[in-house]
PDB file of N, CA and C in Angstrom:
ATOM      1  N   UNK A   1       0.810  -1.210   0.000  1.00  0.00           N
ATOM      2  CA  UNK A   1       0.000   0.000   0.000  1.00  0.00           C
ATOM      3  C   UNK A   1       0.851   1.271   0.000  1.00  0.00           C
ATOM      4  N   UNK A   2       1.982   1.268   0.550  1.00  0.00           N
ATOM      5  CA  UNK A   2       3.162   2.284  -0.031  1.00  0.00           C
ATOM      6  C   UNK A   2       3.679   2.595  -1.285  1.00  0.00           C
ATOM      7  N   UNK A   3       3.015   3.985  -1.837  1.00  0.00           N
ATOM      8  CA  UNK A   3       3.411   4.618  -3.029  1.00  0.00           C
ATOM      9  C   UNK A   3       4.846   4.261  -2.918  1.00  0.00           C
ATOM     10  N   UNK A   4       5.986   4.669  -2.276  1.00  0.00           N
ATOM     11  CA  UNK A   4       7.050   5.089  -2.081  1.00  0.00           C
ATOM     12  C   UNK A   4       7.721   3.013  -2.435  1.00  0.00           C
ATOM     13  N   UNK A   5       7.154   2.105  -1.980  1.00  0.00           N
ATOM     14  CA  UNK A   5       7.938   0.846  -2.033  1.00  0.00           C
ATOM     15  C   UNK A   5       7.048   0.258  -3.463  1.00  0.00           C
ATOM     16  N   UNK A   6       6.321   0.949  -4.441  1.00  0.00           N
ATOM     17  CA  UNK A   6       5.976   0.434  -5.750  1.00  0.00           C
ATOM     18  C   UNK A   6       7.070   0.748  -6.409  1.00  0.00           C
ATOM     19  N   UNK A   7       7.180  -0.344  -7.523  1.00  0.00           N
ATOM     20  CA  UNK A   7       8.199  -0.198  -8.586  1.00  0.00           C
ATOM     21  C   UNK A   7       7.384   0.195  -9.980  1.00  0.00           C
ATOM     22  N   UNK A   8       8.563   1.064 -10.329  1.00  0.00           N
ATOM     23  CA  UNK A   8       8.078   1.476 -11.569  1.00  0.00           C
ATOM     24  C   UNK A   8       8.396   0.672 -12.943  1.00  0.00           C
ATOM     25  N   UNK A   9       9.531  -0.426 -12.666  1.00  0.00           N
ATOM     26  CA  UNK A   9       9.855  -1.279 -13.760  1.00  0.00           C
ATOM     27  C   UNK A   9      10.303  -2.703 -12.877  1.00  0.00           C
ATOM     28  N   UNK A  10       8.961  -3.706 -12.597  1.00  0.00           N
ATOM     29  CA  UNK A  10       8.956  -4.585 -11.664  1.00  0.00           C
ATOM     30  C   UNK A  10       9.963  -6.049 -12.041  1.00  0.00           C
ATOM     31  N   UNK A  11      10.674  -5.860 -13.397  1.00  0.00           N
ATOM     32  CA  UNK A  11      11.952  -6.378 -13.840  1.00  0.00           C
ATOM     33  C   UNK A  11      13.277  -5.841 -13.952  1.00  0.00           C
ATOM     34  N   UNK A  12      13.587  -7.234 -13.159  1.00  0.00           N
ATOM     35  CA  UNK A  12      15.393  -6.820 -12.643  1.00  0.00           C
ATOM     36  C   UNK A  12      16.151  -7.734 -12.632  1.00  0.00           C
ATOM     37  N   UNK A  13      17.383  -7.976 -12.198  1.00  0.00           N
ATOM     38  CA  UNK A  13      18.094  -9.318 -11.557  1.00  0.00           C
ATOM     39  C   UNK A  13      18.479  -9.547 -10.223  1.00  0.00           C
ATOM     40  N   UNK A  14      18.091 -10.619 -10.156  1.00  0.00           N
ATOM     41  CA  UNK A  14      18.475 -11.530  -8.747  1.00  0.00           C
ATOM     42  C   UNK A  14      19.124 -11.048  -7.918  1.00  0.00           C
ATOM     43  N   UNK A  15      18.840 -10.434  -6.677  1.00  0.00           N
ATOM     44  CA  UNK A  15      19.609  -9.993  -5.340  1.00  0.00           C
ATOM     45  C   UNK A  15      20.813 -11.181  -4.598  1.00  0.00           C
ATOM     46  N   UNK A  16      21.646 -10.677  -3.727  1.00  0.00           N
ATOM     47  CA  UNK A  16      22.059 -12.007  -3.118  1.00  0.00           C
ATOM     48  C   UNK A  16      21.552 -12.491  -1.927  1.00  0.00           C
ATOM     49  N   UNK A  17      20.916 -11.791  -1.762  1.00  0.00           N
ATOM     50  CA  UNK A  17      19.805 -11.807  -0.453  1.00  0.00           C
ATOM     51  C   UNK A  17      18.786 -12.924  -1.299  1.00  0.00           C
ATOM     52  N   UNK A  18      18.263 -12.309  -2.234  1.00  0.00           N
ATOM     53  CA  UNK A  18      17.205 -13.328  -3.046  1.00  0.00           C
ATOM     54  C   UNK A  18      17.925 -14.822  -3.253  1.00  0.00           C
ATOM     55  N   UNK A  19      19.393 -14.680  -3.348  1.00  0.00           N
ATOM     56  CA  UNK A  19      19.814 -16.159  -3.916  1.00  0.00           C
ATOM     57  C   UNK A  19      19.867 -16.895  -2.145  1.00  0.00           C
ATOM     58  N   UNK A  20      20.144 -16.141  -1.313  1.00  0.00           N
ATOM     59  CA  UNK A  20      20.262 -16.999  -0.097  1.00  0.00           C
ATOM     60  C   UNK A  20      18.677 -17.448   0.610  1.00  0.00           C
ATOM     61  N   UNK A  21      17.842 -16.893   0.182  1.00  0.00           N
ATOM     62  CA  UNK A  21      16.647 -16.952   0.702  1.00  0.00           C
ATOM     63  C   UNK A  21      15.927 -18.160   0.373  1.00  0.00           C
ATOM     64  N   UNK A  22      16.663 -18.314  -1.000  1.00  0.00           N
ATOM     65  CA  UNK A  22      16.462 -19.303  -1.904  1.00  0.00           C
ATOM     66  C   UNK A  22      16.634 -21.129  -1.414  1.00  0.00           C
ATOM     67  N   UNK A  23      17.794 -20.801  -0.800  1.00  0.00           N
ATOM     68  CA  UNK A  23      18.702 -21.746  -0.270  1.00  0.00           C
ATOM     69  C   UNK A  23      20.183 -21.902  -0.748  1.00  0.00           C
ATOM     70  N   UNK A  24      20.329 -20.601  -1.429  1.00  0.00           N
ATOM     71  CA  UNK A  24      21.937 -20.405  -1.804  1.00  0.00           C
ATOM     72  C   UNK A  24      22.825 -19.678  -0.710  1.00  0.00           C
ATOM     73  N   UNK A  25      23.362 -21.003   0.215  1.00  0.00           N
ATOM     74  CA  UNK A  25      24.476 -20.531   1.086  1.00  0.00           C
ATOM     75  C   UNK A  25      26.305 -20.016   0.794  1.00  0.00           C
ATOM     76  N   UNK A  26      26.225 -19.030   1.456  1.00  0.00           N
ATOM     77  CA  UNK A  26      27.789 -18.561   1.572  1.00  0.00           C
ATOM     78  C   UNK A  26      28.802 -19.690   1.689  1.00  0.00           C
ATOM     79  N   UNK A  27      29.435 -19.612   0.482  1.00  0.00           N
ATOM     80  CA  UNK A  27      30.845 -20.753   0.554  1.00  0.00           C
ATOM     81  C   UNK A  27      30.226 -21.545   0.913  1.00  0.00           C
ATOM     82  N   UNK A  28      29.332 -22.699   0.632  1.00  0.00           N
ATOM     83  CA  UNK A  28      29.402 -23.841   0.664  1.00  0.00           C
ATOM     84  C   UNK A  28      28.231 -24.201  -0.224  1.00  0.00           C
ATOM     85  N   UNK A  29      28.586 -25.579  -1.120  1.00  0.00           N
ATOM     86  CA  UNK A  29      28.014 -25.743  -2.162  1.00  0.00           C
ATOM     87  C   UNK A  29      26.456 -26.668  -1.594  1.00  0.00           C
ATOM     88  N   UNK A  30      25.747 -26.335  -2.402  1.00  0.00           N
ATOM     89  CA  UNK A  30      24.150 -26.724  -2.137  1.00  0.00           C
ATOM     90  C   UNK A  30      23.480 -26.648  -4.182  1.00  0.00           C
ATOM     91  N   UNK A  31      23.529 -28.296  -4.376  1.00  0.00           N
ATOM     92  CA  UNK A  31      22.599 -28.642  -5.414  1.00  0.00           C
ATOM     93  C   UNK A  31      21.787 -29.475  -5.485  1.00  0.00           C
ATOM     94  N   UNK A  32      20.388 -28.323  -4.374  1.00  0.00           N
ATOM     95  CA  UNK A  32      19.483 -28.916  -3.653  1.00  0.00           C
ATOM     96  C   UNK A  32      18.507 -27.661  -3.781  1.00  0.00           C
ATOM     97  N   UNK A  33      18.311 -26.560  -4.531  1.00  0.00           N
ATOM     98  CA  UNK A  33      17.172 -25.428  -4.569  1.00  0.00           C
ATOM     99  C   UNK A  33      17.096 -25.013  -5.630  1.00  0.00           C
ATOM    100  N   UNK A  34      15.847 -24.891  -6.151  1.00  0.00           N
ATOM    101  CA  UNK A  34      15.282 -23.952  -6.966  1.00  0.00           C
ATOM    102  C   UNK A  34      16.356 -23.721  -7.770  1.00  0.00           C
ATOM    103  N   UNK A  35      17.078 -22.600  -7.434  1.00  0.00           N
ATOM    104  CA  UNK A  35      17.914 -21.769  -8.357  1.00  0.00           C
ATOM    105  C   UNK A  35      18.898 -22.448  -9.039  1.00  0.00           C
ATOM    106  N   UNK A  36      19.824 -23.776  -8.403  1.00  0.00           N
ATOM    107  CA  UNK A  36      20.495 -24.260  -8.920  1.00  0.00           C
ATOM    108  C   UNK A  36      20.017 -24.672 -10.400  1.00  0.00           C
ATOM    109  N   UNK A  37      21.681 -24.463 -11.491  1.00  0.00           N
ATOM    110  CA  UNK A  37      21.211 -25.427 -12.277  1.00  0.00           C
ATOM    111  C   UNK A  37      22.597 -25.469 -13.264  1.00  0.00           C
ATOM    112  N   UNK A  38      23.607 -25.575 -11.588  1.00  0.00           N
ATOM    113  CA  UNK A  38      24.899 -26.229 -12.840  1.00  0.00           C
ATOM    114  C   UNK A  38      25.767 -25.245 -13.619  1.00  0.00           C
ATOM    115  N   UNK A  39      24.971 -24.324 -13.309  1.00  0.00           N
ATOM    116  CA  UNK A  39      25.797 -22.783 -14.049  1.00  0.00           C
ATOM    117  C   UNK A  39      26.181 -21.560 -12.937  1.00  0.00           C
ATOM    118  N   UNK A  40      27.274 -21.073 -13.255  1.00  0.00           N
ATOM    119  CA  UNK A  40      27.548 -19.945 -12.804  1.00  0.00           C
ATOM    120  C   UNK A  40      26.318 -18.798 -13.606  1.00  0.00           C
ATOM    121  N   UNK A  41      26.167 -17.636 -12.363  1.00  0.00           N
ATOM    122  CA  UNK A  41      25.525 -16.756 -12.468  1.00  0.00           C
ATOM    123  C   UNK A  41      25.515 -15.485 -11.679  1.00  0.00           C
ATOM    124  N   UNK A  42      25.622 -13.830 -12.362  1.00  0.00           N
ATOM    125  CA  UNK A  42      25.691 -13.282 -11.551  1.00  0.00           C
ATOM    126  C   UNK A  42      24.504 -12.518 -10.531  1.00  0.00           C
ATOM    127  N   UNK A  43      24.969 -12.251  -9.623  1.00  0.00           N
ATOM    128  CA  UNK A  43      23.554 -11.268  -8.751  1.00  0.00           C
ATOM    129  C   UNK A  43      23.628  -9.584  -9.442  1.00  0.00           C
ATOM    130  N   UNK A  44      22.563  -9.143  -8.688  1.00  0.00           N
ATOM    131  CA  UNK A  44      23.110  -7.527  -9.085  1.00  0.00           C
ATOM    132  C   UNK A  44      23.711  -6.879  -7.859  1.00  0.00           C
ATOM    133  N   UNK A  45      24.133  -7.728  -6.814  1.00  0.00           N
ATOM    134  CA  UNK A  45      24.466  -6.898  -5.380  1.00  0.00           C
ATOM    135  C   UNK A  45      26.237  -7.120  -5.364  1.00  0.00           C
ATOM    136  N   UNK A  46      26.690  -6.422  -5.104  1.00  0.00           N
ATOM    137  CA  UNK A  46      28.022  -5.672  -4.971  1.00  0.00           C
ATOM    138  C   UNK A  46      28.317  -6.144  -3.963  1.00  0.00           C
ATOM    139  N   UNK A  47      30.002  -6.652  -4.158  1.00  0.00           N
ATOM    140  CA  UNK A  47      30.624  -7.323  -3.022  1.00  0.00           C
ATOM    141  C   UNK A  47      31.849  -6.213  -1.995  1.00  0.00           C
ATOM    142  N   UNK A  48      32.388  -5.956  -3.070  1.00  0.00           N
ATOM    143  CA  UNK A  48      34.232  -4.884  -3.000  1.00  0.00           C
ATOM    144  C   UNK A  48      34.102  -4.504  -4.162  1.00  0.00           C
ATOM    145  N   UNK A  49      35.114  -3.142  -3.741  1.00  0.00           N
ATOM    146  CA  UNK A  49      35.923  -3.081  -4.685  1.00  0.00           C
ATOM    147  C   UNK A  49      37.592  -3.118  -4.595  1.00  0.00           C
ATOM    148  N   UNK A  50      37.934  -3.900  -5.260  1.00  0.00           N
ATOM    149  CA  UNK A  50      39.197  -4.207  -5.230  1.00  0.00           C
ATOM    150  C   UNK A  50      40.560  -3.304  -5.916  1.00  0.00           C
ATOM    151  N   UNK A  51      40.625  -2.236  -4.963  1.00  0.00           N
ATOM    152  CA  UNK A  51      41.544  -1.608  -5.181  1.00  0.00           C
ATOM    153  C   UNK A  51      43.235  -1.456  -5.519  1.00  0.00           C
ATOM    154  N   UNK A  52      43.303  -2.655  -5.236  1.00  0.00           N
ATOM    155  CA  UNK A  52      45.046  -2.734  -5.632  1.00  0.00           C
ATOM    156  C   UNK A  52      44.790  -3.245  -7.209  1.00  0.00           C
ATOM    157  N   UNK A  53      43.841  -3.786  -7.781  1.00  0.00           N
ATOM    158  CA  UNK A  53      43.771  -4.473  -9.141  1.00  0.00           C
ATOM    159  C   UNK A  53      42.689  -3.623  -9.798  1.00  0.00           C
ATOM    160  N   UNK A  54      41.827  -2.271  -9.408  1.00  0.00           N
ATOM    161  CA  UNK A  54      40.939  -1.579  -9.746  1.00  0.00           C
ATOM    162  C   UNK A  54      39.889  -2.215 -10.419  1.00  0.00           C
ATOM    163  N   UNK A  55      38.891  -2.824  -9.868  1.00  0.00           N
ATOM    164  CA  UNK A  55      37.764  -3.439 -10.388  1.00  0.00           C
ATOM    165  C   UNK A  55      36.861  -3.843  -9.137  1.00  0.00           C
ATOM    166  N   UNK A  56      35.818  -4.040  -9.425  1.00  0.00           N
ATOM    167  CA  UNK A  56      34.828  -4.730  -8.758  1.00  0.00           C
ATOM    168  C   UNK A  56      34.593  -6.018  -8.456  1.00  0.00           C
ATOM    169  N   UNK A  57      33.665  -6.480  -7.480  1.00  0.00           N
ATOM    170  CA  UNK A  57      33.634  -7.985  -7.169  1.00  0.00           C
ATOM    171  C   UNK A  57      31.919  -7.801  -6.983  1.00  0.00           C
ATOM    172  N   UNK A  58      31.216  -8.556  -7.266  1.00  0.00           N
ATOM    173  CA  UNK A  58      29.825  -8.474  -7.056  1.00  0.00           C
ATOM    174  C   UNK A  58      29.854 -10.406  -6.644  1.00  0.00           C
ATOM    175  N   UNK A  59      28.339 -10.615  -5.863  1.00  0.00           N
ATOM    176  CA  UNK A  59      27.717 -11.833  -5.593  1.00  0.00           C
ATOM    177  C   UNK A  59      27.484 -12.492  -6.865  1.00  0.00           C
ATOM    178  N   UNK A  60      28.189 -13.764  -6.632  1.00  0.00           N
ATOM    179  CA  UNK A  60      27.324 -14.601  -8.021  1.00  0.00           C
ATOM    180  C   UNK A  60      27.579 -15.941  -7.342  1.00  0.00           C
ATOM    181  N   UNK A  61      26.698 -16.948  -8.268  1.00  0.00           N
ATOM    182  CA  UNK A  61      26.463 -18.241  -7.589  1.00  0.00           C
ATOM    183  C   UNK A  61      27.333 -19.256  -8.684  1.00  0.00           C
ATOM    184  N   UNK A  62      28.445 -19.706  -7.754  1.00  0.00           N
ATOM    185  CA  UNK A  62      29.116 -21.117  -9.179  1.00  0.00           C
ATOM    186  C   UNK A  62      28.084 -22.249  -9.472  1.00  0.00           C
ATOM    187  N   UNK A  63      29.026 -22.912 -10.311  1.00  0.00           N
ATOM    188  CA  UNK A  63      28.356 -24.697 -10.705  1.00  0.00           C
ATOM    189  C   UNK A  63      28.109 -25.278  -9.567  1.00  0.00           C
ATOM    190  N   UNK A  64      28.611 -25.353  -8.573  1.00  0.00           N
ATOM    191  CA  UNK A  64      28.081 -26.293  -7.566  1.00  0.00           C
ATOM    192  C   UNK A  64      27.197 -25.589  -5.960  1.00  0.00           C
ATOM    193  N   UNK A  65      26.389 -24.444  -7.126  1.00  0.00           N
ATOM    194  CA  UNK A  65      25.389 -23.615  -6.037  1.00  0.00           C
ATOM    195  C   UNK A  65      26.262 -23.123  -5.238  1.00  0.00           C
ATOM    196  N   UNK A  66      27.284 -22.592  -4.754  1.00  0.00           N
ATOM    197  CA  UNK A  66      27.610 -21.617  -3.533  1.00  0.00           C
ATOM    198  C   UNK A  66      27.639 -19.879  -3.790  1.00  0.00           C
ATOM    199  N   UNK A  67      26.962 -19.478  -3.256  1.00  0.00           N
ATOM    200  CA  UNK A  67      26.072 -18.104  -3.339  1.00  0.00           C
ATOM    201  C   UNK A  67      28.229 -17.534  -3.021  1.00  0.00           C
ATOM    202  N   UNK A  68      28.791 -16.805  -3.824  1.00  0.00           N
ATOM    203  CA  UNK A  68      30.334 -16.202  -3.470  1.00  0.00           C
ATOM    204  C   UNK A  68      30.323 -15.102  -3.721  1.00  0.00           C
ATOM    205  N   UNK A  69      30.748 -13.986  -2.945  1.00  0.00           N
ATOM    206  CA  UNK A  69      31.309 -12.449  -3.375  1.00  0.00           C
ATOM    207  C   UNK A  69      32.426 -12.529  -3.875  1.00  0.00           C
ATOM    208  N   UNK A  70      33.231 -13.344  -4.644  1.00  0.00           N
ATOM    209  CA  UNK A  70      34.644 -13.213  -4.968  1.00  0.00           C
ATOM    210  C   UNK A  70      34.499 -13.503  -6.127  1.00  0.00           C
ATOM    211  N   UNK A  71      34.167 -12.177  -7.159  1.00  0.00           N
ATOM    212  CA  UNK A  71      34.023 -12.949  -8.762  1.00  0.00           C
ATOM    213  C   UNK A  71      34.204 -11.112  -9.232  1.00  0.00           C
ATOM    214  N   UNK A  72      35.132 -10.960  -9.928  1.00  0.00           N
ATOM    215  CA  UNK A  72      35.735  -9.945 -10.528  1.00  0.00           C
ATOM    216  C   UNK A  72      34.198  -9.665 -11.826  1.00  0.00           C
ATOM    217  N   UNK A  73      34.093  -8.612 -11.795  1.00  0.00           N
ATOM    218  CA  UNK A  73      32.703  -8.349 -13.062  1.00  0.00           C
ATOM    219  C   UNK A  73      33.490  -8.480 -14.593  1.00  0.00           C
ATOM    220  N   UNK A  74      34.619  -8.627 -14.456  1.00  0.00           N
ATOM    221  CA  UNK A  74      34.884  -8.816 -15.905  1.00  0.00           C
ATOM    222  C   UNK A  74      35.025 -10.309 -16.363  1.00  0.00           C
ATOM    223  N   UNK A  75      34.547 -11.521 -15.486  1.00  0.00           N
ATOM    224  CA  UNK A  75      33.883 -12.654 -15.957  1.00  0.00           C
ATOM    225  C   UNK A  75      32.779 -12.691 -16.425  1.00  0.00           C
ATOM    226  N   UNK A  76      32.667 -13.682 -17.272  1.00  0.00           N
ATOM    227  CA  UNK A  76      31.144 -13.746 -18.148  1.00  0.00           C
ATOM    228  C   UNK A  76      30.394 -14.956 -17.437  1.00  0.00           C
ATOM    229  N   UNK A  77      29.337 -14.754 -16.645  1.00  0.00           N
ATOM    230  CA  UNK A  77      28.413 -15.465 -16.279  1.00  0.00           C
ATOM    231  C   UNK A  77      27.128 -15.236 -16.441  1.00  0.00           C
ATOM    232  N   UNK A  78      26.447 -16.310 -16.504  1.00  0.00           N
ATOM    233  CA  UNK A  78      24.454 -16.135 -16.583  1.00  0.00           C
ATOM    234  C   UNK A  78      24.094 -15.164 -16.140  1.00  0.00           C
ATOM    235  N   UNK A  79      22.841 -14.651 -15.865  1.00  0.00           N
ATOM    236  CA  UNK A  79      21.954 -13.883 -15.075  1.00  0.00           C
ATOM    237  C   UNK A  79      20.379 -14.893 -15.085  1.00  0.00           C
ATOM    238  N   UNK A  80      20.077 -14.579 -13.654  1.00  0.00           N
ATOM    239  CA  UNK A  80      18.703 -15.087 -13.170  1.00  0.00           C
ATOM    240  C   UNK A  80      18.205 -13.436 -13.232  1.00  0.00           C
ATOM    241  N   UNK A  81      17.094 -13.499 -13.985  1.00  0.00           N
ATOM    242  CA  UNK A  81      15.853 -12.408 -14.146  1.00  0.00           C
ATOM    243  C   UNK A  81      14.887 -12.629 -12.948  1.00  0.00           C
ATOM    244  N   UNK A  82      14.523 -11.657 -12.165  1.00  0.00           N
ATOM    245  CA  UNK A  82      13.459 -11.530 -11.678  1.00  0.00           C
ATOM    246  C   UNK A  82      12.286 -10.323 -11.897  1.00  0.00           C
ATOM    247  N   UNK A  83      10.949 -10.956 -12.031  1.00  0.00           N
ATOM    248  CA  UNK A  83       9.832 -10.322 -12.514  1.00  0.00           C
ATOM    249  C   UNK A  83       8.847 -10.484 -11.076  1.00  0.00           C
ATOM    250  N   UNK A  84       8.393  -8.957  -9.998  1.00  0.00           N
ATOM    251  CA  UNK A  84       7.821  -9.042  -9.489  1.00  0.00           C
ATOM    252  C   UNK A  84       6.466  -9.015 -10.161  1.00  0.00           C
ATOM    253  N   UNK A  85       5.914 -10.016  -9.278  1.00  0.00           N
ATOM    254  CA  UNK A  85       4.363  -9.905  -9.585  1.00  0.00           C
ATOM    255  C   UNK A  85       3.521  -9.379  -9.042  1.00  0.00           C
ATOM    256  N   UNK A  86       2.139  -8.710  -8.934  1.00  0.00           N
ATOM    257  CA  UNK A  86       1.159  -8.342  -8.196  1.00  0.00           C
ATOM    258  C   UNK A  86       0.473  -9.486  -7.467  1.00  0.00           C
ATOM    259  N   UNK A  87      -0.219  -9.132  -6.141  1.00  0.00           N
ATOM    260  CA  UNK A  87      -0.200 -10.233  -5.249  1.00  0.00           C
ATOM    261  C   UNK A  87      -1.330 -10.553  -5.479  1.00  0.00           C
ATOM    262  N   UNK A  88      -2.424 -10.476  -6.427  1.00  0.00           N
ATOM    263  CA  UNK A  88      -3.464 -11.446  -6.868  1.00  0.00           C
ATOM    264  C   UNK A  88      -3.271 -12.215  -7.962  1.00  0.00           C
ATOM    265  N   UNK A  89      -1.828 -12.024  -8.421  1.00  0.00           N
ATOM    266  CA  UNK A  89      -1.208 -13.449  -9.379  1.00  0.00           C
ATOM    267  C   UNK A  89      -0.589 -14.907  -9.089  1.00  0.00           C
ATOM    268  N   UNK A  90      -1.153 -15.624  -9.305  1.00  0.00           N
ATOM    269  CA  UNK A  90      -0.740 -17.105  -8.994  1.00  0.00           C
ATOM    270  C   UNK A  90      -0.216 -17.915 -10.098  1.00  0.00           C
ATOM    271  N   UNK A  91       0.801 -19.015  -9.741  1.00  0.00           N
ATOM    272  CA  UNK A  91       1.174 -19.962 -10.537  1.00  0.00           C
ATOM    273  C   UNK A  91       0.307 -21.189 -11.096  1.00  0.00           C
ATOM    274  N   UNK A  92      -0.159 -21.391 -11.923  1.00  0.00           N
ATOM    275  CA  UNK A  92      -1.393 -22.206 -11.963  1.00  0.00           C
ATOM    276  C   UNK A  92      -0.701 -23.310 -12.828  1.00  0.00           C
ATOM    277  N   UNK A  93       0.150 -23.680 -13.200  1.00  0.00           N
ATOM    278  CA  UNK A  93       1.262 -24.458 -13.825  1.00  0.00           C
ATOM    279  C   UNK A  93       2.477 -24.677 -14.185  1.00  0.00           C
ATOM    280  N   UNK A  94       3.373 -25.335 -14.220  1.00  0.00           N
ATOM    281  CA  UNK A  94       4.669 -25.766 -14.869  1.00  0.00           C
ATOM    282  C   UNK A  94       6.102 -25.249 -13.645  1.00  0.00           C
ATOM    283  N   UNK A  95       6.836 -25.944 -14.130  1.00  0.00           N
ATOM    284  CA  UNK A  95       7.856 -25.710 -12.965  1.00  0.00           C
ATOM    285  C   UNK A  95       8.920 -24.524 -13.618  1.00  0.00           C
ATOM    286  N   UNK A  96       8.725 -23.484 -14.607  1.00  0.00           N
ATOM    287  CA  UNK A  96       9.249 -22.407 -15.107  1.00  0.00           C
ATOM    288  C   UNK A  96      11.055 -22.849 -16.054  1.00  0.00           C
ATOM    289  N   UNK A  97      10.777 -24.222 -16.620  1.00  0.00           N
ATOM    290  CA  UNK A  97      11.654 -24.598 -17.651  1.00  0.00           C
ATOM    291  C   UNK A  97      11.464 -24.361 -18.971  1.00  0.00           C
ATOM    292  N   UNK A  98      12.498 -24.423 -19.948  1.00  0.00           N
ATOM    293  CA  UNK A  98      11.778 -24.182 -21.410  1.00  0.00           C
ATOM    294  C   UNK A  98      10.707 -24.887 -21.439  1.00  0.00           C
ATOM    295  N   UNK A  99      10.941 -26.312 -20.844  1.00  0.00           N
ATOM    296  CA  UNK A  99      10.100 -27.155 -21.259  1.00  0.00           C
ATOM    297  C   UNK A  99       8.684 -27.214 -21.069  1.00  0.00           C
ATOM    298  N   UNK A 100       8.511 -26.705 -19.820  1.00  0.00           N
ATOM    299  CA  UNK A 100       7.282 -27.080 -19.151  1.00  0.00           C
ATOM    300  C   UNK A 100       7.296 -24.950 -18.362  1.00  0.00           C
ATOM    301  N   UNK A 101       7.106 -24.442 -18.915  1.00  0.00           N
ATOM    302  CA  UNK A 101       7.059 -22.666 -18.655  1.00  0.00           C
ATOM    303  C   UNK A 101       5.622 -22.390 -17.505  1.00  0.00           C
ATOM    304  N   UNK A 102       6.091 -21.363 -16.615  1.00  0.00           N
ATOM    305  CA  UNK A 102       4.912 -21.235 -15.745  1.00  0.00           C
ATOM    306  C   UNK A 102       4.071 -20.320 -16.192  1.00  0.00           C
ATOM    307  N   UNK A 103       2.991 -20.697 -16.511  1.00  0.00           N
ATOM    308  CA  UNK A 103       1.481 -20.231 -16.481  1.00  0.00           C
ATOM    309  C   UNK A 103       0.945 -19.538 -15.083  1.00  0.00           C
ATOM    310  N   UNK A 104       1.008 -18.202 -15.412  1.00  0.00           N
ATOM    311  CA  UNK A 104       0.199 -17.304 -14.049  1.00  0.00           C
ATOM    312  C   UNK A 104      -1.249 -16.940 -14.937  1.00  0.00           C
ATOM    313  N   UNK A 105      -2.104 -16.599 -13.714  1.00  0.00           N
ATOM    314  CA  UNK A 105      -3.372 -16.540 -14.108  1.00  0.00           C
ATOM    315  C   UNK A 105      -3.938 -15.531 -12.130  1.00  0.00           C
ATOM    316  N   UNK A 106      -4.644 -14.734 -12.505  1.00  0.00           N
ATOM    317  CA  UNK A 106      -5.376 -13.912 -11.805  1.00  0.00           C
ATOM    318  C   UNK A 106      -6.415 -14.632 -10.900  1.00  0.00           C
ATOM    319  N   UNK A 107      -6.047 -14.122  -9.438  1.00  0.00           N
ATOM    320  CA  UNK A 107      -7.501 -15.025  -8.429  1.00  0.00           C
ATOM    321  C   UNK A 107      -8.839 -14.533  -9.195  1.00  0.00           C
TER     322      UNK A 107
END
C-alpha cells in the first residue's frame, strides 16, 4: 500500500539476499534449490571493490550452487531475471523450464 515501495519497472536481476533466501548458502556448495542449475551466475548486489587491481567484485552463484562475493565483473556469467508480480497473481502451472514454462493466471 506504499506509493514510495511500488516499482516502476517490476523487472530486474536476482539480489544475493534473493539467492540466499532461496537456499543459496555462503561458501558452501548446495545442489538442492530452486535456483540451482549447474551454471555460474551473476547477482546484481556488490561485493568490493578491489583496489590494488581496480575493479569490482559483485555476488554470483558457481556450478556447484555456492552463493560467493569473490568474482571480478569482468567474468562472463548467466543472469537469473526476476519479474515481481502483483499479489493477486498465482502460478497455476509448470515448474518455469523451457520445457514445461509457468502459467500465471489472476484469483
Amino acid at each position: 500500500s506504499s506509493t514510495s515501495a511500488k516499482l516502476d519497472y517490476p523487472i530486474g536481476l536476482i539480489q544475493a539476499d534473493e539467492v540466499s533466501l532461496a537456499g543459496g548458502v555462503y561458501n558452501t556448495t548446495n545442489m538442492n534449490y530452486y535456483l540451482y542449475n549447474s551454471r555460474y551466475f551473476w547477482t546484481l548486489s556488490p561485493s568490493r571493490f578491489n583496489s590494488g587491481y581496480s575493479y569490482a567484485d559483485a555476488w554470483h552463484v558457481t556450478s556447484s550452487g555456492i552463493l560467493s562475493p569473490w568474482s571480478g565483473v569482468t567474468y562472463s556469467h548467466g543472469v537469473h531475471p526476476v519479474i515481481n508480480l502483483k499479489s493477486n497473481v498465482t502460478i497455476t502451472k509448470g515448474d518455469g523450464s523451457t520445457l514445461n514454462p509457468f502459467v500465471v493466471a489472476t484469483k
